[in-house]
PDB file of N, CA and C in Angstrom:
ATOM      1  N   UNK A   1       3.309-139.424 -80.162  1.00  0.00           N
ATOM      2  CA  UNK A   1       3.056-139.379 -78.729  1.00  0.00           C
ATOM      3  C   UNK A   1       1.565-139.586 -78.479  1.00  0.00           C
ATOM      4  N   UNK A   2       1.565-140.305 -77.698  1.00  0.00           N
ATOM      5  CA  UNK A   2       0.161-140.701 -77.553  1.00  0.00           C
ATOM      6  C   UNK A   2      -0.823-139.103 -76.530  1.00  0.00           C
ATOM      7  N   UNK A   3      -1.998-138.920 -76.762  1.00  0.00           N
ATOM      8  CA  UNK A   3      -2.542-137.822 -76.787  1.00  0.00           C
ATOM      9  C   UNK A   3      -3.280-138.247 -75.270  1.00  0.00           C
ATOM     10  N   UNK A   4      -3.756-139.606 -74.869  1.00  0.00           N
ATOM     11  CA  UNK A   4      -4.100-140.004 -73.567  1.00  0.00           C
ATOM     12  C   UNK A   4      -3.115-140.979 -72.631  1.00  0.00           C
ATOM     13  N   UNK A   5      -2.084-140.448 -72.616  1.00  0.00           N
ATOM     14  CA  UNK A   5      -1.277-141.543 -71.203  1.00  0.00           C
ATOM     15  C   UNK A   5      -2.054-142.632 -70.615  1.00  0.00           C
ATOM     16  N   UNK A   6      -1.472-142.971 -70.259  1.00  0.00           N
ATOM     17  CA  UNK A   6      -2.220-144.083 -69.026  1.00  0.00           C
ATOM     18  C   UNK A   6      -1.804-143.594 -67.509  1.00  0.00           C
ATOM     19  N   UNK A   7      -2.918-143.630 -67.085  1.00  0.00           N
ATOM     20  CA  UNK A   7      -2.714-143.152 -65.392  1.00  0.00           C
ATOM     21  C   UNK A   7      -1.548-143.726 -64.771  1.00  0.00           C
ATOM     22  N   UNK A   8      -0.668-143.260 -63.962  1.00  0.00           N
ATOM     23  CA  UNK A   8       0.280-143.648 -63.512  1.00  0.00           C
ATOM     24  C   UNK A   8      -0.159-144.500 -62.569  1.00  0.00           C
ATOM     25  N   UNK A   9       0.268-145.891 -62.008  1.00  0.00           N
ATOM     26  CA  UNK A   9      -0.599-146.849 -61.505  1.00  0.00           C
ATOM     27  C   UNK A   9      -0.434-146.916 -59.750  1.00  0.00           C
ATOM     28  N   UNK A  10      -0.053-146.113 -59.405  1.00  0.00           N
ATOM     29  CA  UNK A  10      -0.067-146.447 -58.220  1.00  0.00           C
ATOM     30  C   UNK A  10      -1.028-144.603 -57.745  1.00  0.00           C
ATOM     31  N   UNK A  11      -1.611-144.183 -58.392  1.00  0.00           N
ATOM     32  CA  UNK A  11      -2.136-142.760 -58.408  1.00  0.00           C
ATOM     33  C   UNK A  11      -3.479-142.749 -58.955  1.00  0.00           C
ATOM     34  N   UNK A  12      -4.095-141.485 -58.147  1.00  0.00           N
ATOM     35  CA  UNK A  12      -5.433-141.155 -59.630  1.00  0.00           C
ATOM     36  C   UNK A  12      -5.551-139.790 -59.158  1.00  0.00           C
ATOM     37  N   UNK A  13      -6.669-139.467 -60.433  1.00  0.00           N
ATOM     38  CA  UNK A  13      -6.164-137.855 -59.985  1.00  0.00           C
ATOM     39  C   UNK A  13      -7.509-137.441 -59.225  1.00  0.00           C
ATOM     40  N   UNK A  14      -7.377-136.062 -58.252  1.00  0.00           N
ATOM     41  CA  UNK A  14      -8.366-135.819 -57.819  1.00  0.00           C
ATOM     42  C   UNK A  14      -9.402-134.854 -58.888  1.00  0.00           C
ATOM     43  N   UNK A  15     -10.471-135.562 -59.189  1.00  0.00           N
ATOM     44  CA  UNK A  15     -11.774-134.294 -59.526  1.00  0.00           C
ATOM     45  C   UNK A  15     -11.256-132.872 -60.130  1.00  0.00           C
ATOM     46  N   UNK A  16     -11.262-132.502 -58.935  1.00  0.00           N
ATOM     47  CA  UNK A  16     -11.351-131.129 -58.855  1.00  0.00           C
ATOM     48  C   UNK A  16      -9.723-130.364 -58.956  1.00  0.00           C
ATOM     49  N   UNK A  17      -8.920-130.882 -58.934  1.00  0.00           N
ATOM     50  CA  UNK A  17      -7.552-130.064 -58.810  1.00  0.00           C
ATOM     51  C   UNK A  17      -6.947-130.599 -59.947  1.00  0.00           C
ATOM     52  N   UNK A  18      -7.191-132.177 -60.737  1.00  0.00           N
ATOM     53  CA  UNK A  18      -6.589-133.077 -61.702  1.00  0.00           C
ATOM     54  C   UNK A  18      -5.259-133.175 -61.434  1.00  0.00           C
ATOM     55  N   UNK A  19      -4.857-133.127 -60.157  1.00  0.00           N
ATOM     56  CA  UNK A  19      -3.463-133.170 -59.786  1.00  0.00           C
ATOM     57  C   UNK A  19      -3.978-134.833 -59.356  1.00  0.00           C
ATOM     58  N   UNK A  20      -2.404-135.496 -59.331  1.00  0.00           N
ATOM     59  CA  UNK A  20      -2.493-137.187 -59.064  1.00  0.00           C
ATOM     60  C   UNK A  20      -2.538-137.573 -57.119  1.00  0.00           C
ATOM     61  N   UNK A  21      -3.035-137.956 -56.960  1.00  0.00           N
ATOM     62  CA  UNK A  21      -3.311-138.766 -55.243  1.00  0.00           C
ATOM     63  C   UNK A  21      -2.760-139.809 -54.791  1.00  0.00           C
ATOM     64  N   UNK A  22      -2.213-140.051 -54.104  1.00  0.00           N
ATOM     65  CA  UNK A  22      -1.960-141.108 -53.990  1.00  0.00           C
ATOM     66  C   UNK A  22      -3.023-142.080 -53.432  1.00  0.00           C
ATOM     67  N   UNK A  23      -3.101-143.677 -53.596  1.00  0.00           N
ATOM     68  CA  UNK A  23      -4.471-144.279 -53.253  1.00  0.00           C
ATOM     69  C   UNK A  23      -3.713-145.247 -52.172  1.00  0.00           C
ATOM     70  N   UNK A  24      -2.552-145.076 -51.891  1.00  0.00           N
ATOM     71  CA  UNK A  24      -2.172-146.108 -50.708  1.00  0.00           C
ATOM     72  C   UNK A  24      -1.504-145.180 -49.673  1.00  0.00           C
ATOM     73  N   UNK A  25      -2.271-145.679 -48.377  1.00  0.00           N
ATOM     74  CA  UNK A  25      -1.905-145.026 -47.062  1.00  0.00           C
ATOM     75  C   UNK A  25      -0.996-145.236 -46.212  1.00  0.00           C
ATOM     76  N   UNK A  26      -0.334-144.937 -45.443  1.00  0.00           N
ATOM     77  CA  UNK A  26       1.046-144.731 -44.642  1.00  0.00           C
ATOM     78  C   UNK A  26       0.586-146.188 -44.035  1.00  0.00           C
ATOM     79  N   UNK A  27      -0.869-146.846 -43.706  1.00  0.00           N
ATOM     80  CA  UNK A  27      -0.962-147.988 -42.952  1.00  0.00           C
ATOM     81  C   UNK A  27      -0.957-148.946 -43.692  1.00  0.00           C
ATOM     82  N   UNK A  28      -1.188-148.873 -45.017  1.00  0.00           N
ATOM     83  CA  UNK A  28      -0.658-149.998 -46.008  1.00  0.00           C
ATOM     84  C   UNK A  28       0.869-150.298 -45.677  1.00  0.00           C
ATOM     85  N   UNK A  29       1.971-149.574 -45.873  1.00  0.00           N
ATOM     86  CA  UNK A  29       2.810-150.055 -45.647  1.00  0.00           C
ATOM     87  C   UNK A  29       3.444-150.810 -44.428  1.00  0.00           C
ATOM     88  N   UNK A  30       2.569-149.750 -43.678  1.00  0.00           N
ATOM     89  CA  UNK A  30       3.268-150.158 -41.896  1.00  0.00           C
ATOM     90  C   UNK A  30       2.495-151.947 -41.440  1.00  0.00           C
ATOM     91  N   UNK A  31       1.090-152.115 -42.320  1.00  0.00           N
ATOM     92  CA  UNK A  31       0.860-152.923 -42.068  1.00  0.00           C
ATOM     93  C   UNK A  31       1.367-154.342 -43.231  1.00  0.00           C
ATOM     94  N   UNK A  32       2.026-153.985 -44.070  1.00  0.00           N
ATOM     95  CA  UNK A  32       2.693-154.840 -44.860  1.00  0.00           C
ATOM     96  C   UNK A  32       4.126-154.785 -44.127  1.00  0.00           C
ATOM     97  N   UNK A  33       4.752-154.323 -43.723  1.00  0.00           N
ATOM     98  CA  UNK A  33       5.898-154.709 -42.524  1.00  0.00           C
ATOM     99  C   UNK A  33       5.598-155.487 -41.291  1.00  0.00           C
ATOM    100  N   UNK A  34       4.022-155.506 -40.886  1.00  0.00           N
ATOM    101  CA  UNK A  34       3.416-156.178 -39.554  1.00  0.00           C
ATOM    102  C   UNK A  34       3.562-157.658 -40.195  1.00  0.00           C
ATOM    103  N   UNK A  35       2.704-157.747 -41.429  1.00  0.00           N
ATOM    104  CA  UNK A  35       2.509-158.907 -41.420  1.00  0.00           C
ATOM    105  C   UNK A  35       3.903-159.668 -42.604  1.00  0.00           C
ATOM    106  N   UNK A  36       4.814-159.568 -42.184  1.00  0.00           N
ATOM    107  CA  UNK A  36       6.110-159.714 -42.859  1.00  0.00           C
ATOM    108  C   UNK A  36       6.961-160.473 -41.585  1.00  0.00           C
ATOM    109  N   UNK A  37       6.484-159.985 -40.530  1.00  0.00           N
ATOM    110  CA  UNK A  37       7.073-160.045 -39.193  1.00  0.00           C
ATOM    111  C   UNK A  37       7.571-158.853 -38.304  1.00  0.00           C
ATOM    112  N   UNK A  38       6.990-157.872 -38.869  1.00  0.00           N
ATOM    113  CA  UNK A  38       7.862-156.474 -38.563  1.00  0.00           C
ATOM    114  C   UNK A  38       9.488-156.006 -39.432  1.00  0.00           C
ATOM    115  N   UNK A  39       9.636-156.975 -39.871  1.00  0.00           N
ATOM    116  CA  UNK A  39      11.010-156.638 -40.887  1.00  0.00           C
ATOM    117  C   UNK A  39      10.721-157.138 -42.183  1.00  0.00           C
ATOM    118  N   UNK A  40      11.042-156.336 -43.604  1.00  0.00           N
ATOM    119  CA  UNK A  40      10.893-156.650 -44.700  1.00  0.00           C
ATOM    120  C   UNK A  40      11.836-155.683 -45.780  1.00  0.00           C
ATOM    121  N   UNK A  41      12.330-156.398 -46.664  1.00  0.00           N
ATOM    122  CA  UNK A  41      13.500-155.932 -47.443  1.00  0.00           C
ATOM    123  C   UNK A  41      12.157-155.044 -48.934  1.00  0.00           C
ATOM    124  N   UNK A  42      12.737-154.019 -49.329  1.00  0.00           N
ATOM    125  CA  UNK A  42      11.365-152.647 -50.254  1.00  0.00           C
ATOM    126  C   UNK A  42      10.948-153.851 -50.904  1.00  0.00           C
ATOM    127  N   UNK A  43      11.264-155.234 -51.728  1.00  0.00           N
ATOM    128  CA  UNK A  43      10.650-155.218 -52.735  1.00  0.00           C
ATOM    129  C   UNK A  43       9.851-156.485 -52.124  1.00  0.00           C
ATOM    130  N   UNK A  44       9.500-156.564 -51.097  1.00  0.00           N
ATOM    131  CA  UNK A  44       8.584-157.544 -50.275  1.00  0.00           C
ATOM    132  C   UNK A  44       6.862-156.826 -50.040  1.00  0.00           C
ATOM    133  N   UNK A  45       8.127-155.530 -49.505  1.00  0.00           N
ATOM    134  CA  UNK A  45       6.908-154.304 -48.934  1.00  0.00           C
ATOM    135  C   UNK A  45       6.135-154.151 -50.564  1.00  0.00           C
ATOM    136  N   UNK A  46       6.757-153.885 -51.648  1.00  0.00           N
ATOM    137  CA  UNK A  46       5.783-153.696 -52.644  1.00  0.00           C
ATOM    138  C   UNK A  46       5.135-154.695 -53.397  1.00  0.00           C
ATOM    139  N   UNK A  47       5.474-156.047 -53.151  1.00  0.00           N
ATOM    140  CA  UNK A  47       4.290-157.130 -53.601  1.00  0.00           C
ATOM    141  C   UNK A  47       3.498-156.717 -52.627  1.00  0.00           C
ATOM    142  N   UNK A  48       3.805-157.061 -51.101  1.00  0.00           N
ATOM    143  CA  UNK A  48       2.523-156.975 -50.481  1.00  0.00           C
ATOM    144  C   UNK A  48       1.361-155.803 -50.773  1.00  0.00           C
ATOM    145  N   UNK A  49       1.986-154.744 -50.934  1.00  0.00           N
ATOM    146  CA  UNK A  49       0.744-153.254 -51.268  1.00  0.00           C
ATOM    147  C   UNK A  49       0.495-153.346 -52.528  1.00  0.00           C
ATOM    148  N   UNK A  50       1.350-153.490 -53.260  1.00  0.00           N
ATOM    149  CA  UNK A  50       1.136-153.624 -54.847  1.00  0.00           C
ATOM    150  C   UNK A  50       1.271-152.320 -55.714  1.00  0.00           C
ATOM    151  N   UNK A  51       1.805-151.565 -55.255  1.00  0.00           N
ATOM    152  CA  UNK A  51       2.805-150.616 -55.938  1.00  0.00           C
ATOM    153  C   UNK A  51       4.239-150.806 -56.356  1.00  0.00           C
ATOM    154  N   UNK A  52       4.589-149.580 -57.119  1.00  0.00           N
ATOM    155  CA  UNK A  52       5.981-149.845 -57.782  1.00  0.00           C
ATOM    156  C   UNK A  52       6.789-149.416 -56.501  1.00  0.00           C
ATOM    157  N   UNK A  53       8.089-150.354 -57.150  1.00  0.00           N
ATOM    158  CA  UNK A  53       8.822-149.991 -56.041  1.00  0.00           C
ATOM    159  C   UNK A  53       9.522-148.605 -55.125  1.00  0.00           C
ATOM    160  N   UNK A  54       9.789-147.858 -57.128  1.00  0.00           N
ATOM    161  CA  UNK A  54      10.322-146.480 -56.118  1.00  0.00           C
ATOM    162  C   UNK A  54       9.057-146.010 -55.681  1.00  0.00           C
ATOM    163  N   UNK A  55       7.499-145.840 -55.373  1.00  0.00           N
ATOM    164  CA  UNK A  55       6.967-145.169 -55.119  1.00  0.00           C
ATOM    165  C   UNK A  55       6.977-146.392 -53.061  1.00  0.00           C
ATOM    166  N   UNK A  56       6.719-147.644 -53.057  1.00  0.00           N
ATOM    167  CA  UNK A  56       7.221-147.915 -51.655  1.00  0.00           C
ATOM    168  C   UNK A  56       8.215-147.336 -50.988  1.00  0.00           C
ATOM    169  N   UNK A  57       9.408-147.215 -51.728  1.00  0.00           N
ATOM    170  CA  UNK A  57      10.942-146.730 -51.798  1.00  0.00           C
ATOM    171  C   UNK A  57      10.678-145.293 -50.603  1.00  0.00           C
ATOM    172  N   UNK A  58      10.040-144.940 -51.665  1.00  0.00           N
ATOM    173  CA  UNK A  58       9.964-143.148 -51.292  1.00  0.00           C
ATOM    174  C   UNK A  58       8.902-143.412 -50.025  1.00  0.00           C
ATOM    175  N   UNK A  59       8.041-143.576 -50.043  1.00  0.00           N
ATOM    176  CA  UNK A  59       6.733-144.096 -48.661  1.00  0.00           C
ATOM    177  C   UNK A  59       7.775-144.120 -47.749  1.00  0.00           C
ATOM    178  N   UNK A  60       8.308-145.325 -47.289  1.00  0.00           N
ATOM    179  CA  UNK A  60       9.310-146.306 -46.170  1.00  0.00           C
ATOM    180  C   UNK A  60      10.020-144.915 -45.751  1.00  0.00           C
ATOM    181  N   UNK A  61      10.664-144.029 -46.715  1.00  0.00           N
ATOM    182  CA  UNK A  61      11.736-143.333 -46.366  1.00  0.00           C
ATOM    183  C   UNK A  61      10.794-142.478 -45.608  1.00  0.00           C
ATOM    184  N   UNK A  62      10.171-141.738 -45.658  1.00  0.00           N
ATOM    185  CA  UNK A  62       9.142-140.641 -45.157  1.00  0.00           C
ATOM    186  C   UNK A  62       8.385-141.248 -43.850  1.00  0.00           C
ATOM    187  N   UNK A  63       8.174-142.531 -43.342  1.00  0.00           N
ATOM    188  CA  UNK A  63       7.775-143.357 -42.890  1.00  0.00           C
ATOM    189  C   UNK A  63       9.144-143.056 -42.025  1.00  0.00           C
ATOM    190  N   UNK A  64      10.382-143.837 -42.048  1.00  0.00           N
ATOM    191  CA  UNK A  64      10.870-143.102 -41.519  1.00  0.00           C
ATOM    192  C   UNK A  64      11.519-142.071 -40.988  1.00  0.00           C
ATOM    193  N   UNK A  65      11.038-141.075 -42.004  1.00  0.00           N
ATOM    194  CA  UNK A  65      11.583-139.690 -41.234  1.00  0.00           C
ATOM    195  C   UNK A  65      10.660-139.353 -40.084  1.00  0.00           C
ATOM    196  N   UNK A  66       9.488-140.379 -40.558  1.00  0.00           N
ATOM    197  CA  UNK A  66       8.416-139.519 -39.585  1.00  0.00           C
ATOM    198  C   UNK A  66       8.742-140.678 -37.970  1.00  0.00           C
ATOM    199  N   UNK A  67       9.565-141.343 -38.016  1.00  0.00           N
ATOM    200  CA  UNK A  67       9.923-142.362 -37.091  1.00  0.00           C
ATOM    201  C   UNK A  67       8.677-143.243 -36.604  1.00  0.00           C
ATOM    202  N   UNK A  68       8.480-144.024 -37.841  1.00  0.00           N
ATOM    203  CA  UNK A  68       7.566-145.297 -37.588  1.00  0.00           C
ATOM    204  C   UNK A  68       8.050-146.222 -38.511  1.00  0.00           C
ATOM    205  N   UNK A  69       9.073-145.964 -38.904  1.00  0.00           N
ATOM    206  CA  UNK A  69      10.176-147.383 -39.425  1.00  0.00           C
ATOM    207  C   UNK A  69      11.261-147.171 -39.318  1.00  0.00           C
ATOM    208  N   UNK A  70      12.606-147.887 -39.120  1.00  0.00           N
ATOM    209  CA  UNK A  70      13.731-147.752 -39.157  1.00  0.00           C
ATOM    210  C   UNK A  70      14.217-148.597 -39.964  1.00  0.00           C
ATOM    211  N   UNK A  71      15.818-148.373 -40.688  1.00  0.00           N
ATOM    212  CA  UNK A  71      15.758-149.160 -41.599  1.00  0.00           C
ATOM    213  C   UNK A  71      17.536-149.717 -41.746  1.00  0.00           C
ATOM    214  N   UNK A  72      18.190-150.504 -42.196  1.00  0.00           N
ATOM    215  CA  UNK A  72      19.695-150.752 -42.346  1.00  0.00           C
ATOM    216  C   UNK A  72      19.746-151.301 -44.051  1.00  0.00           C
ATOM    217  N   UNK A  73      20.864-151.124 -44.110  1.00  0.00           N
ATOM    218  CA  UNK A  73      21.459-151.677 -45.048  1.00  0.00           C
ATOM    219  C   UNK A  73      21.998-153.174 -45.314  1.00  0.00           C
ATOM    220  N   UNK A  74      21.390-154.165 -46.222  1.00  0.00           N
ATOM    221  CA  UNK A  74      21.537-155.777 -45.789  1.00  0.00           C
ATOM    222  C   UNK A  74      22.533-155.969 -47.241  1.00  0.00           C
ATOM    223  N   UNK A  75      23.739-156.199 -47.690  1.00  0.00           N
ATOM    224  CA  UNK A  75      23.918-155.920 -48.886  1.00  0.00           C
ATOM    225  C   UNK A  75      23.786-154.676 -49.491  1.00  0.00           C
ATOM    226  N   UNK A  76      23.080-155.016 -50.864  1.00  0.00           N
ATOM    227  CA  UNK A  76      22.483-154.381 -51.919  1.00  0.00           C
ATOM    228  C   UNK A  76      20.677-154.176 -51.900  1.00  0.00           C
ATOM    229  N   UNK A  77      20.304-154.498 -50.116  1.00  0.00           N
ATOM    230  CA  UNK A  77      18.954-153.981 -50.025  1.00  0.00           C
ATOM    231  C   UNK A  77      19.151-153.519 -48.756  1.00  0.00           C
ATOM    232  N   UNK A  78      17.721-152.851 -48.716  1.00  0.00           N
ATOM    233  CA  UNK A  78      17.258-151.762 -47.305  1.00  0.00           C
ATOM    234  C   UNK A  78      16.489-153.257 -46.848  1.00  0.00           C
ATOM    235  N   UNK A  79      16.405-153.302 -45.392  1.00  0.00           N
ATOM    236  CA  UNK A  79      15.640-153.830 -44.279  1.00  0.00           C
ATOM    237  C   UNK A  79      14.953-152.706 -43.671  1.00  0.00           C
ATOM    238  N   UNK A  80      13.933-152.603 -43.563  1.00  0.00           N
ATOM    239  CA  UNK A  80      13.289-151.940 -43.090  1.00  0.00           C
ATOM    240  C   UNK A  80      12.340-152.491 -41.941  1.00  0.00           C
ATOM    241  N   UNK A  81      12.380-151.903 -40.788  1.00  0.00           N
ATOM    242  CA  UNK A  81      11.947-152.935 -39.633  1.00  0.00           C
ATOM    243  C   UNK A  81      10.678-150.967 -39.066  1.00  0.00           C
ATOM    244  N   UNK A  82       9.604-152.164 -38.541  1.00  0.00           N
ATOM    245  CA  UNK A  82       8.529-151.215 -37.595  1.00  0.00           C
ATOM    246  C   UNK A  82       9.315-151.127 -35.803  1.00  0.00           C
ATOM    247  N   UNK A  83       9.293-150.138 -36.064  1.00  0.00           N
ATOM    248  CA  UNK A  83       9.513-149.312 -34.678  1.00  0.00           C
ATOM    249  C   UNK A  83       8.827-149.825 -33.482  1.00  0.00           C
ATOM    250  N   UNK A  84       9.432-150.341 -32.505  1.00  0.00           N
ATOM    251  CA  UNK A  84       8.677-150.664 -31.089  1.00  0.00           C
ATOM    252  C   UNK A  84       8.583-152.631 -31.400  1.00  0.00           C
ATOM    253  N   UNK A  85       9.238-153.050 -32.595  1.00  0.00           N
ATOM    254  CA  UNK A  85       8.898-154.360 -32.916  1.00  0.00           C
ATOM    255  C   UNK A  85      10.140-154.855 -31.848  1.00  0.00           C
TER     256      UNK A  85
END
């Protein structure tokens, strides 16, 4: 087992607590749905920010719980559309 991991890549840790942060903000995503057209299926949303997907996955969902995305089922993917679009 390796004795130094590699930072988990969509994270770093803070200083002082060495707990992990996240380094992408609720407007990364909302603005990777803007410029998509306001609608974009998760694995669009995560080229554009450049995180892994379940960590967009999990964002979008919280995103909309907090009701600034809504989202359907297209198939075997989520559409996820910005609110007020």
């Amino acid at each position: 087992m390796d004795a130094n991991p590699a930072p988990m890549p969509d994270a770093d840790r803070d200083d002082e607590s060495g707990r992990y942060r996240t380094t992408y903000a609720d407007a990364d995503f909302l603005e990777a749905l803007d410029v998509e057209g306001g609608m974009a299926g998760t694995q669009d949303v995560t080229d554009r920010v450049g995180c892994s997907y379940e960590l967009a996955y999990k964002r979008l969902v919280a995103l909309e719980d907090a009701g600034h995305v809504s989202s359907r089922k297209v198939g075997n993917a989520r559409l996820w559309l910005l609110e007020g679009q």
